[in-house]
PDB file of N, CA and C in Angstrom:
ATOM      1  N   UNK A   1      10.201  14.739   5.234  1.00  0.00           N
ATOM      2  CA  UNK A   1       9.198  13.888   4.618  1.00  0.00           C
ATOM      3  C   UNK A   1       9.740  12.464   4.524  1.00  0.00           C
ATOM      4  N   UNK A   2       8.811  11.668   4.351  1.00  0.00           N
ATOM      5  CA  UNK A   2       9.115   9.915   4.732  1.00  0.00           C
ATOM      6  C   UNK A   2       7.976   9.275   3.466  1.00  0.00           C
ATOM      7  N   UNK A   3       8.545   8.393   2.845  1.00  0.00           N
ATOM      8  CA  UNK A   3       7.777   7.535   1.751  1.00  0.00           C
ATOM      9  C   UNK A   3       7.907   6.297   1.973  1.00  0.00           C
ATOM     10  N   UNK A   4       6.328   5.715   2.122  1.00  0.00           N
ATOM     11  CA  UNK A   4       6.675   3.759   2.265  1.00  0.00           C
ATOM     12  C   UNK A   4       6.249   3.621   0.815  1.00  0.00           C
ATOM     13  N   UNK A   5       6.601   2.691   0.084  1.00  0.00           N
ATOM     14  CA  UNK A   5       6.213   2.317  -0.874  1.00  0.00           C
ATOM     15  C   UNK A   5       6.371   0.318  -0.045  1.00  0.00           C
ATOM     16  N   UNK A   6       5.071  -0.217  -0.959  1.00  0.00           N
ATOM     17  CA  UNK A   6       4.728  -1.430  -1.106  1.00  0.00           C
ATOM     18  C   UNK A   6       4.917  -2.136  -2.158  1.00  0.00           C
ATOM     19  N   UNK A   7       5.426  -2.935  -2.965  1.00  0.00           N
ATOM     20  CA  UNK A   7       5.424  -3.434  -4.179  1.00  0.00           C
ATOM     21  C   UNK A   7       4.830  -4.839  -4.364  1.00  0.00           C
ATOM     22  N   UNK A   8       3.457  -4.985  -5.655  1.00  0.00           N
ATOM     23  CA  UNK A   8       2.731  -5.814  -5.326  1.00  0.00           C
ATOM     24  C   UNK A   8       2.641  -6.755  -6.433  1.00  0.00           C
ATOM     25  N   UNK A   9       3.059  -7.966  -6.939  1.00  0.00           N
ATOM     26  CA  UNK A   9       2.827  -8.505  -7.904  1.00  0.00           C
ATOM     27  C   UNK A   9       1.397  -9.573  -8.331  1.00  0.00           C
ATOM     28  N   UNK A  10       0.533  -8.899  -8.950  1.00  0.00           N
ATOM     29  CA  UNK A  10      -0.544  -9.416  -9.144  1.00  0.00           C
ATOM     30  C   UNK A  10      -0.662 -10.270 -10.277  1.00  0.00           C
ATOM     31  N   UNK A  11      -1.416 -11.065 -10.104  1.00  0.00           N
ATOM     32  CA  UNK A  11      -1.828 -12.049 -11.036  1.00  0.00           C
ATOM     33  C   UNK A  11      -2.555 -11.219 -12.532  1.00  0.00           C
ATOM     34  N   UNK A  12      -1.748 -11.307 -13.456  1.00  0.00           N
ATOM     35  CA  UNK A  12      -2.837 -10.913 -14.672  1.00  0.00           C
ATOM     36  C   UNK A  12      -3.558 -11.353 -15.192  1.00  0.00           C
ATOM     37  N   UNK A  13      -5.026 -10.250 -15.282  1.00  0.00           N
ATOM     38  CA  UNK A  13      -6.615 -10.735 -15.444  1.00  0.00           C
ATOM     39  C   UNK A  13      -6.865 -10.521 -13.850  1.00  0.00           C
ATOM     40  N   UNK A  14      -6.423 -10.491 -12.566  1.00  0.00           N
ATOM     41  CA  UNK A  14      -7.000 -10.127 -11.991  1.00  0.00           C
ATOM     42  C   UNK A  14      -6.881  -8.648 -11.271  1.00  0.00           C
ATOM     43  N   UNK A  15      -6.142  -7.917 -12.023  1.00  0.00           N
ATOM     44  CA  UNK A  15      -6.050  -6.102 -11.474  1.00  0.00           C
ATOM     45  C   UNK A  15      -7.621  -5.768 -10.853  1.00  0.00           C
ATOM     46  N   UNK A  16      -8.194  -5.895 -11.923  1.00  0.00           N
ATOM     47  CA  UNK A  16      -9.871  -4.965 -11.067  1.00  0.00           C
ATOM     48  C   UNK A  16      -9.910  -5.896  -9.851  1.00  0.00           C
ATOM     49  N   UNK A  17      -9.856  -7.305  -9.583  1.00  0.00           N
ATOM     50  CA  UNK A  17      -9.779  -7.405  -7.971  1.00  0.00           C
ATOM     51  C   UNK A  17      -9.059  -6.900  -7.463  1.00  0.00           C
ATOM     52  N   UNK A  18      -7.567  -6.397  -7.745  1.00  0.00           N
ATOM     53  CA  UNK A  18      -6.560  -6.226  -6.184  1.00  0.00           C
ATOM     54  C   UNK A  18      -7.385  -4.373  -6.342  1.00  0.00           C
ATOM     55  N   UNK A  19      -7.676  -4.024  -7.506  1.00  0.00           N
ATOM     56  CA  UNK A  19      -8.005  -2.376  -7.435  1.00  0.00           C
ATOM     57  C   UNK A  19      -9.078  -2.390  -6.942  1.00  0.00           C
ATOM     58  N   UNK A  20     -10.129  -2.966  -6.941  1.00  0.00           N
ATOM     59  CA  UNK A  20     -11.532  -2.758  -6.003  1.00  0.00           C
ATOM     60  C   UNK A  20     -11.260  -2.962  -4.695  1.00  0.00           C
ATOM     61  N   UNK A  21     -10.227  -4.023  -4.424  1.00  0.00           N
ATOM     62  CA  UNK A  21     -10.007  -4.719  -2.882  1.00  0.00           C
ATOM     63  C   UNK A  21      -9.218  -3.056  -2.217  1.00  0.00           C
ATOM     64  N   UNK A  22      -8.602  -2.128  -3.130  1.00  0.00           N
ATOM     65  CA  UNK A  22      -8.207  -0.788  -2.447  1.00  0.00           C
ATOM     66  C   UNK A  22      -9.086   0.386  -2.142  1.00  0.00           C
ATOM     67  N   UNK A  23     -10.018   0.127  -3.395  1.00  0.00           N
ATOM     68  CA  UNK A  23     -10.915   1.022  -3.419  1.00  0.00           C
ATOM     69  C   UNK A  23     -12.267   1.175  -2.359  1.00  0.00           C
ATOM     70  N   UNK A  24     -12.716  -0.290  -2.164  1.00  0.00           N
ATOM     71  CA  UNK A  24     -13.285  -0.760  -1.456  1.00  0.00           C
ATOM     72  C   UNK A  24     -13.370  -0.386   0.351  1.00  0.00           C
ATOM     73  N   UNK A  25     -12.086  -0.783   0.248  1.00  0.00           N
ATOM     74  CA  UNK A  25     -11.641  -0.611   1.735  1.00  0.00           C
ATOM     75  C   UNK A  25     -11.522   0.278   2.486  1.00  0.00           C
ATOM     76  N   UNK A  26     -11.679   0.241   3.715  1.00  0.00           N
ATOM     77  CA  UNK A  26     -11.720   1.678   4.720  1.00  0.00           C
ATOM     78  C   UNK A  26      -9.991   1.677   4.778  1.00  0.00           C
ATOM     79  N   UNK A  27      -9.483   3.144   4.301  1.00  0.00           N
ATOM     80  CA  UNK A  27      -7.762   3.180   4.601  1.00  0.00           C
ATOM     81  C   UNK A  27      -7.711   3.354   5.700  1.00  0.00           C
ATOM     82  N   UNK A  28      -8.607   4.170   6.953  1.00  0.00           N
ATOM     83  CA  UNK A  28      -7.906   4.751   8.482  1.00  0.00           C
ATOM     84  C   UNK A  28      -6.783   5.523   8.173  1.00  0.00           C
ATOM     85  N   UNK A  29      -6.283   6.059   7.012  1.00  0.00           N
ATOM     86  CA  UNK A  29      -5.168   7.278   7.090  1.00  0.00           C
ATOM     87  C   UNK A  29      -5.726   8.546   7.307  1.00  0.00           C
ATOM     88  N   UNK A  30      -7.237   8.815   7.177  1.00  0.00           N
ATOM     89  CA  UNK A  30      -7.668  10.156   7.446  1.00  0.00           C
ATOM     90  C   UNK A  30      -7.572  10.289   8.864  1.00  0.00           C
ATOM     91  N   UNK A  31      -7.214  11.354   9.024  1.00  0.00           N
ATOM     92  CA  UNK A  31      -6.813  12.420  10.243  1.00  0.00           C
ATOM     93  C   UNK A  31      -5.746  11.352  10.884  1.00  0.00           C
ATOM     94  N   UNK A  32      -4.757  10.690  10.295  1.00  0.00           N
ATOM     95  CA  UNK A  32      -3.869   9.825  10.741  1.00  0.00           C
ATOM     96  C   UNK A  32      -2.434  11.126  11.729  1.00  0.00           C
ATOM     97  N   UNK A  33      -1.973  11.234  12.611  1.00  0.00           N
ATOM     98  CA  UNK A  33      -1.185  12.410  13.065  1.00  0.00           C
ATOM     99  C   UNK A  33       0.123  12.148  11.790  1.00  0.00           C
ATOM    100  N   UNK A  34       0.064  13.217  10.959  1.00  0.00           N
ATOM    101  CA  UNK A  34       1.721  13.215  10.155  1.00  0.00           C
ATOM    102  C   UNK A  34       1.310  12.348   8.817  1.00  0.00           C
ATOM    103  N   UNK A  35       0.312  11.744   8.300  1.00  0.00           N
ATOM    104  CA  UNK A  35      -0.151  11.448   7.019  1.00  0.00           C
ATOM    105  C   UNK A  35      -0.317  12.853   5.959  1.00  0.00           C
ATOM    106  N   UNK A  36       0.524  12.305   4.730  1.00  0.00           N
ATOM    107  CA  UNK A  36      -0.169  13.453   3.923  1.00  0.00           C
ATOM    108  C   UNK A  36      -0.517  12.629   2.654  1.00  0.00           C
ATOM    109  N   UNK A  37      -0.362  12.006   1.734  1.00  0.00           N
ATOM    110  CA  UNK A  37      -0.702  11.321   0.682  1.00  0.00           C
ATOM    111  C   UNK A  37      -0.652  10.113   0.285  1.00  0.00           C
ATOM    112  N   UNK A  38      -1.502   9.438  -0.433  1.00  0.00           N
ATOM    113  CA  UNK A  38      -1.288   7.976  -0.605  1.00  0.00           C
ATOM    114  C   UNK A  38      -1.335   7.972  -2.138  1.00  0.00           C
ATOM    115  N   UNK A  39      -1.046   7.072  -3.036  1.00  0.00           N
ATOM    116  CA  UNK A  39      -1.538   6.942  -4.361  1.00  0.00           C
ATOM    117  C   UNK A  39      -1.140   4.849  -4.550  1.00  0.00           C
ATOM    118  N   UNK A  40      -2.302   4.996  -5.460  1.00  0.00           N
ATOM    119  CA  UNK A  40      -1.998   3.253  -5.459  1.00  0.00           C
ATOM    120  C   UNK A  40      -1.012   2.976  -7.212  1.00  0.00           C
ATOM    121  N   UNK A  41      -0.260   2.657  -7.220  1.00  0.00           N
ATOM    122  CA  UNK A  41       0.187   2.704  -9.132  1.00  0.00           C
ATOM    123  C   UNK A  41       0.167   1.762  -9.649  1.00  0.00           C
ATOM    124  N   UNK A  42      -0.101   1.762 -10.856  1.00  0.00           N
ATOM    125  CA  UNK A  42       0.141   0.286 -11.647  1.00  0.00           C
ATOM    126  C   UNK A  42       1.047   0.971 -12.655  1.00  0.00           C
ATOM    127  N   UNK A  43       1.713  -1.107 -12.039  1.00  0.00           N
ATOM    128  CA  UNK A  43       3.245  -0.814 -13.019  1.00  0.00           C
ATOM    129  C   UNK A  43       2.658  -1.477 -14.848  1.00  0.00           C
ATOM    130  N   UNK A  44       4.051  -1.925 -15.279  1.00  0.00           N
ATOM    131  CA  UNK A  44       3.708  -3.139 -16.255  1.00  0.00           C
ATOM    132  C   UNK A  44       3.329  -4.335 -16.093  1.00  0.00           C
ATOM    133  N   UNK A  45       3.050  -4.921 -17.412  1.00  0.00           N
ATOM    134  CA  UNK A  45       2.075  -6.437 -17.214  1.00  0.00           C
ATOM    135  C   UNK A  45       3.469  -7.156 -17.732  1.00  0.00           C
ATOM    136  N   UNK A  46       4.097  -8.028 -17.547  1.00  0.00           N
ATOM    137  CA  UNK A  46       4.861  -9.239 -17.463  1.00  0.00           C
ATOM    138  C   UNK A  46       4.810 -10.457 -17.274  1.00  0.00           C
ATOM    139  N   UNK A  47       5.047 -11.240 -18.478  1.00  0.00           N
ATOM    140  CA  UNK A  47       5.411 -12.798 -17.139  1.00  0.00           C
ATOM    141  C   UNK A  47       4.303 -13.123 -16.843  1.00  0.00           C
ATOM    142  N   UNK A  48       2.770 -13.053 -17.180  1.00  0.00           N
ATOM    143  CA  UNK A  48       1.795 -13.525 -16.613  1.00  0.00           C
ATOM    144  C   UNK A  48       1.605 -12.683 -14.866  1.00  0.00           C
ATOM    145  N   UNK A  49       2.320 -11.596 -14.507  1.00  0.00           N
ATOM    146  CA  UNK A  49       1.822 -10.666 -13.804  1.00  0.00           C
ATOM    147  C   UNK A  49       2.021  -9.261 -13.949  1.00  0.00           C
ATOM    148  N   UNK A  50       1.264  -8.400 -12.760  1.00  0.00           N
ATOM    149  CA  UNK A  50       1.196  -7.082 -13.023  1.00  0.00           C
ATOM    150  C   UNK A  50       1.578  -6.622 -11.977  1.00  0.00           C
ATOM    151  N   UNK A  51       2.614  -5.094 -12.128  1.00  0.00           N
ATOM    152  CA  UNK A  51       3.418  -4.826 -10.554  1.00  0.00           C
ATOM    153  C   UNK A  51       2.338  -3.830 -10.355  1.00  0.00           C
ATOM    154  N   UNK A  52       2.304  -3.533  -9.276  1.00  0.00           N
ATOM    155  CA  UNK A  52       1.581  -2.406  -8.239  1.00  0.00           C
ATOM    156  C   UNK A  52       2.273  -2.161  -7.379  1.00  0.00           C
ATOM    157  N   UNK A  53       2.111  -0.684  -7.154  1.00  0.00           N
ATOM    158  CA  UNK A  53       2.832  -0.225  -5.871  1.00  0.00           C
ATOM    159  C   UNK A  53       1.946   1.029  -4.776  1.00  0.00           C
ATOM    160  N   UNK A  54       2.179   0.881  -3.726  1.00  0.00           N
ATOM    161  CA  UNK A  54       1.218   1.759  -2.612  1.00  0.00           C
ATOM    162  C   UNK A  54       1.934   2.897  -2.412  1.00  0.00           C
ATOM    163  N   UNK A  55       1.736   3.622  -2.354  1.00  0.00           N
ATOM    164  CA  UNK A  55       2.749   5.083  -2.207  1.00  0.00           C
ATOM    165  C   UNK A  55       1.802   5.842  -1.178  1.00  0.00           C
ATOM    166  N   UNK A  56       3.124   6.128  -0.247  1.00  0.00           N
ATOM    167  CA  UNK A  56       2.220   6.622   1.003  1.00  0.00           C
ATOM    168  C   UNK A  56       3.609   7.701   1.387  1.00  0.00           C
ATOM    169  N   UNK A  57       2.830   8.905   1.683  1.00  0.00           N
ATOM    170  CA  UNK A  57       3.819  10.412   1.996  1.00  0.00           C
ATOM    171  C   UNK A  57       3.495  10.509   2.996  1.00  0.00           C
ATOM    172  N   UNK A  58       4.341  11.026   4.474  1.00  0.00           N
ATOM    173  CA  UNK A  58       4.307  10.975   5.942  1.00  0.00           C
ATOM    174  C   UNK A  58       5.088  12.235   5.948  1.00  0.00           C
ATOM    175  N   UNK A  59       5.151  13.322   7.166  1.00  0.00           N
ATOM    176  CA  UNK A  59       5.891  14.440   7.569  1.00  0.00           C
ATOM    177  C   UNK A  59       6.903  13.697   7.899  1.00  0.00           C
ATOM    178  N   UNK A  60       6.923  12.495   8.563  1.00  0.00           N
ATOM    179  CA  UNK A  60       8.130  11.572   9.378  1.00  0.00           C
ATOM    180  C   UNK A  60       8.357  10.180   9.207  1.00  0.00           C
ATOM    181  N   UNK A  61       9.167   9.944   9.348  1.00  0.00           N
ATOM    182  CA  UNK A  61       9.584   8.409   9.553  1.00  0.00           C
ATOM    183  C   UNK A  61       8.807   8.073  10.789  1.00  0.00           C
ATOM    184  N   UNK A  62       8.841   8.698  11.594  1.00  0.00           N
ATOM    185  CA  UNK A  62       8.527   8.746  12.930  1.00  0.00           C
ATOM    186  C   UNK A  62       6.847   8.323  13.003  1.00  0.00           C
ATOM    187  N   UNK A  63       6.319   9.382  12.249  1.00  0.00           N
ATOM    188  CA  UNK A  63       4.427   9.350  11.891  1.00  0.00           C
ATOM    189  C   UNK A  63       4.347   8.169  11.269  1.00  0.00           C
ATOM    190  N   UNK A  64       5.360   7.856  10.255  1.00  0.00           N
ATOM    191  CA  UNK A  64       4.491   5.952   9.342  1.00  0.00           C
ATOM    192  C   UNK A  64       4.826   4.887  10.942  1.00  0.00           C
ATOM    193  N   UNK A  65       6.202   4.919  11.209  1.00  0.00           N
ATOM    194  CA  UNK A  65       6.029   3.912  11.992  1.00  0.00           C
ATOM    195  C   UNK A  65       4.920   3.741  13.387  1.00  0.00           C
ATOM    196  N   UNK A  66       4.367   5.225  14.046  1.00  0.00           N
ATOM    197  CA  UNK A  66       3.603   5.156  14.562  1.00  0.00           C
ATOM    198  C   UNK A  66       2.321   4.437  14.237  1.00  0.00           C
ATOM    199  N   UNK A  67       1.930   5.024  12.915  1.00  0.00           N
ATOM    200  CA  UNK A  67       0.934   4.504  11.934  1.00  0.00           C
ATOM    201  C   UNK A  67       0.888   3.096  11.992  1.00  0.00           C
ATOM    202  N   UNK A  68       1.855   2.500  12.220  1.00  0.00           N
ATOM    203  CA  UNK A  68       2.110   0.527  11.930  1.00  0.00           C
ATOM    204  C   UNK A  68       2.190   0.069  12.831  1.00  0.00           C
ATOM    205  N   UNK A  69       2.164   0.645  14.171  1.00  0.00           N
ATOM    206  CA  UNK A  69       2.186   0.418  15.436  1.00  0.00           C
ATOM    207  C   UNK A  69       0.790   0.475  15.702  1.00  0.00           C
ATOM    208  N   UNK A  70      -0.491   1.174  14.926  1.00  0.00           N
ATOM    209  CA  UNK A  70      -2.076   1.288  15.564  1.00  0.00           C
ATOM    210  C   UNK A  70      -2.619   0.195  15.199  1.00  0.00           C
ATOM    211  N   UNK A  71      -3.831   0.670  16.116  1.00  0.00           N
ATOM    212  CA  UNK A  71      -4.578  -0.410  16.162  1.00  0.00           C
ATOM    213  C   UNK A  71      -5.609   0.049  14.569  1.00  0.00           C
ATOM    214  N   UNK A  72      -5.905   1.073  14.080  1.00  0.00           N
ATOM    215  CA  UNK A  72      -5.911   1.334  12.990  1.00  0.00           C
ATOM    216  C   UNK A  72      -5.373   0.439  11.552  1.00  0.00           C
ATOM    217  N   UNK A  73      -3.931   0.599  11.937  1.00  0.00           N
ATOM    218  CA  UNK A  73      -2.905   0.198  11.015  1.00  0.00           C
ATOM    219  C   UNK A  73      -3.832  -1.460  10.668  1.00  0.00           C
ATOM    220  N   UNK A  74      -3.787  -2.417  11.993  1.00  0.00           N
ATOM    221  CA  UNK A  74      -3.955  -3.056  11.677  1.00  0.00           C
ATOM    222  C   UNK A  74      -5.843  -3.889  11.094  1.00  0.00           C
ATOM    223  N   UNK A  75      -6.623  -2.465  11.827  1.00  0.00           N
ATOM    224  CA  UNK A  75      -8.200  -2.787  11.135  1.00  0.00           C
ATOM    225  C   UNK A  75      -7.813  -2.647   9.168  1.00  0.00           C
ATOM    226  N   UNK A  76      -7.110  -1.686   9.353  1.00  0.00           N
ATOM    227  CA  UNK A  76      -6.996  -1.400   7.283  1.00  0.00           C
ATOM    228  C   UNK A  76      -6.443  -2.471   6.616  1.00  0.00           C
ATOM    229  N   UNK A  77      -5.135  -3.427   7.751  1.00  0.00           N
ATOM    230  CA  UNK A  77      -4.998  -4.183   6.890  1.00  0.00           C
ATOM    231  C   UNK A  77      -5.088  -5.579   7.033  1.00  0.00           C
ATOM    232  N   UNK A  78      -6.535  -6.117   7.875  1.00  0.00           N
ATOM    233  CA  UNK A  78      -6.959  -6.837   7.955  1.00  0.00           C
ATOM    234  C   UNK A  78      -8.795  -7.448   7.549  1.00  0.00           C
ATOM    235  N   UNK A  79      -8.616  -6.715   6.387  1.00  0.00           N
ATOM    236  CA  UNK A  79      -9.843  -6.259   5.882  1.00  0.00           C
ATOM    237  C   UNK A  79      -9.959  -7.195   4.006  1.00  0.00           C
ATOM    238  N   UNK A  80      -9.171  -7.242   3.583  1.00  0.00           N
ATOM    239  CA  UNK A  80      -9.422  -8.085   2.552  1.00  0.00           C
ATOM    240  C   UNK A  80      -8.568  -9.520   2.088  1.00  0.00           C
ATOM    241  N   UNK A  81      -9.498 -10.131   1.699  1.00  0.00           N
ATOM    242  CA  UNK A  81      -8.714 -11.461   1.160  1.00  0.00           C
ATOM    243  C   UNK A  81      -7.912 -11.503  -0.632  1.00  0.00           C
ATOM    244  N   UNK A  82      -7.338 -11.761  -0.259  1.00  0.00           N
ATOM    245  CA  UNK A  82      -6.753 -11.192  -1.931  1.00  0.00           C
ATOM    246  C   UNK A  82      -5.324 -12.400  -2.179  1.00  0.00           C
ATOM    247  N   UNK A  83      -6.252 -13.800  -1.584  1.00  0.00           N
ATOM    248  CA  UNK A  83      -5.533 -15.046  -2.105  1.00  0.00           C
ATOM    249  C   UNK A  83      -5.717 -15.002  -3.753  1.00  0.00           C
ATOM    250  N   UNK A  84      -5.133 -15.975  -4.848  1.00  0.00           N
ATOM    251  CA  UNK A  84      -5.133 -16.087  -5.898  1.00  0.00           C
ATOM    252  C   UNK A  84      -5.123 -14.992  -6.481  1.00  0.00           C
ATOM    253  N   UNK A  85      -4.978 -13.385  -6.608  1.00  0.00           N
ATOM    254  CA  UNK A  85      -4.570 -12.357  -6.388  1.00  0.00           C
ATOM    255  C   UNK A  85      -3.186 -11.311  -6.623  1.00  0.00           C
ATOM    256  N   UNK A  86      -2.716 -11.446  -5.144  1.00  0.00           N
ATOM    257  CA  UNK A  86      -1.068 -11.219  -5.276  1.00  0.00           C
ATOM    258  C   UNK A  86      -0.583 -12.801  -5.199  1.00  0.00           C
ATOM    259  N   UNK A  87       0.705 -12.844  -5.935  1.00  0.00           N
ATOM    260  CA  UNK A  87       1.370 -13.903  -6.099  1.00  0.00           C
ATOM    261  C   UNK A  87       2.683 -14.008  -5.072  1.00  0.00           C
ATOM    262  N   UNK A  88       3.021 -12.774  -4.263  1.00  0.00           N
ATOM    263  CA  UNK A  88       3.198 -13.065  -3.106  1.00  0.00           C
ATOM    264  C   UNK A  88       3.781 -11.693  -1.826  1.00  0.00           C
ATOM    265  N   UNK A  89       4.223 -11.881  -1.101  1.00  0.00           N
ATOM    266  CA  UNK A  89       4.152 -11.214   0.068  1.00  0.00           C
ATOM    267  C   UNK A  89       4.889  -9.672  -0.585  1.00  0.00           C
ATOM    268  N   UNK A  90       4.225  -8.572  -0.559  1.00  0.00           N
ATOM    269  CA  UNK A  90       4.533  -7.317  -0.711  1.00  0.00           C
ATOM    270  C   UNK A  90       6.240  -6.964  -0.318  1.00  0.00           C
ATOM    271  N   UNK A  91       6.685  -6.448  -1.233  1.00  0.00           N
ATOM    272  CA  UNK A  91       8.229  -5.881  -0.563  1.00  0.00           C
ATOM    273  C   UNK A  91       8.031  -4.618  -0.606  1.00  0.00           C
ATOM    274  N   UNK A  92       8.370  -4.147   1.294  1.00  0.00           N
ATOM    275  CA  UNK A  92       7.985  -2.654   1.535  1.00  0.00           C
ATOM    276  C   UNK A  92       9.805  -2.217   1.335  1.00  0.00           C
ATOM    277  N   UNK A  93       8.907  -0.906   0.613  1.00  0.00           N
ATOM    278  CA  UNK A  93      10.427   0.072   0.705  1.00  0.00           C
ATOM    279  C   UNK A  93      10.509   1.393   1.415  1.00  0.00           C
ATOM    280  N   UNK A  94      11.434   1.381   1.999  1.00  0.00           N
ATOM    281  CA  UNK A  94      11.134   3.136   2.718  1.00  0.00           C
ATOM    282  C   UNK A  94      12.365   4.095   2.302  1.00  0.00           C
ATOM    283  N   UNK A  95      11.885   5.393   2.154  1.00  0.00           N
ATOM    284  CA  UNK A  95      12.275   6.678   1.718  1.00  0.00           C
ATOM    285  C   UNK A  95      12.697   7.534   2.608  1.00  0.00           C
ATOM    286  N   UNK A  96      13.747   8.166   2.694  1.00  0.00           N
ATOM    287  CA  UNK A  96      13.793   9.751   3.812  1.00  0.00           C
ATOM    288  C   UNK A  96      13.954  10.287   2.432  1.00  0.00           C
ATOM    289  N   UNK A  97      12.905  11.908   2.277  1.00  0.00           N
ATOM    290  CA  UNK A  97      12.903  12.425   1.093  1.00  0.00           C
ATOM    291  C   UNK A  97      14.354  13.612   1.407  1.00  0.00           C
ATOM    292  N   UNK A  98      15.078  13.533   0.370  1.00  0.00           N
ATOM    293  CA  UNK A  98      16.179  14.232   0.534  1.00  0.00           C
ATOM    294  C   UNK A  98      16.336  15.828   0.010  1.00  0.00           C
ATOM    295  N   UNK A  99      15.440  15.715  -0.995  1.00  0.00           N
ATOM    296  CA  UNK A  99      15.143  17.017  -1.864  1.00  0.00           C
ATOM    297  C   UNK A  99      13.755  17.276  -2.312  1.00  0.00           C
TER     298      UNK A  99
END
């Protein structure tokens, strides 16, 4: 198993935009080859922002990076504007699940 996590720092007061802008959106992970779960989280509010993170479960390392290689990959994530929003560029993290 393989985990990307995204980490997203949003502007506070605006969560229901970055959460509708997920909800909203077509993901393209259904019937993705080697996708098994996604969940979106909210962290704490800080500092005048709020963390979020994308949690996405794969059979492989192999299946996400395919996934980021489609042409898919890139319709899902060229689909919303979410200037004034996040405060800035997502830091992806990746997982090999060990246990």
């Amino acid at each position: 198993m393989f985990i990307a996590m995204n980490r997203f720092r949003v502007a506070a007061g605006r969560e229901e935009d970055f959460e509708a802008a997920w909800r909203d959106r077509e993901s393209h992970l259904d019937g993705t080859p080697g996708f098994v779960d996604f969940k979106l989280l909210r962290g704490p509010t800080d500092d005048g922002e709020t963390l979020y993170a994308s949690h996405s479960t794969w059979a492989s390392r192999a299946a996400f990076e395919a996934w980021t290689d489609s042409d898919a990959f890139r319709r899902a994530h060229g689909q919303s504007n979410l200037s004034g929003v996040v405060l800035s560029h997502p830091s992806l993290e990746r997982f090999e699940v060990v246990l």
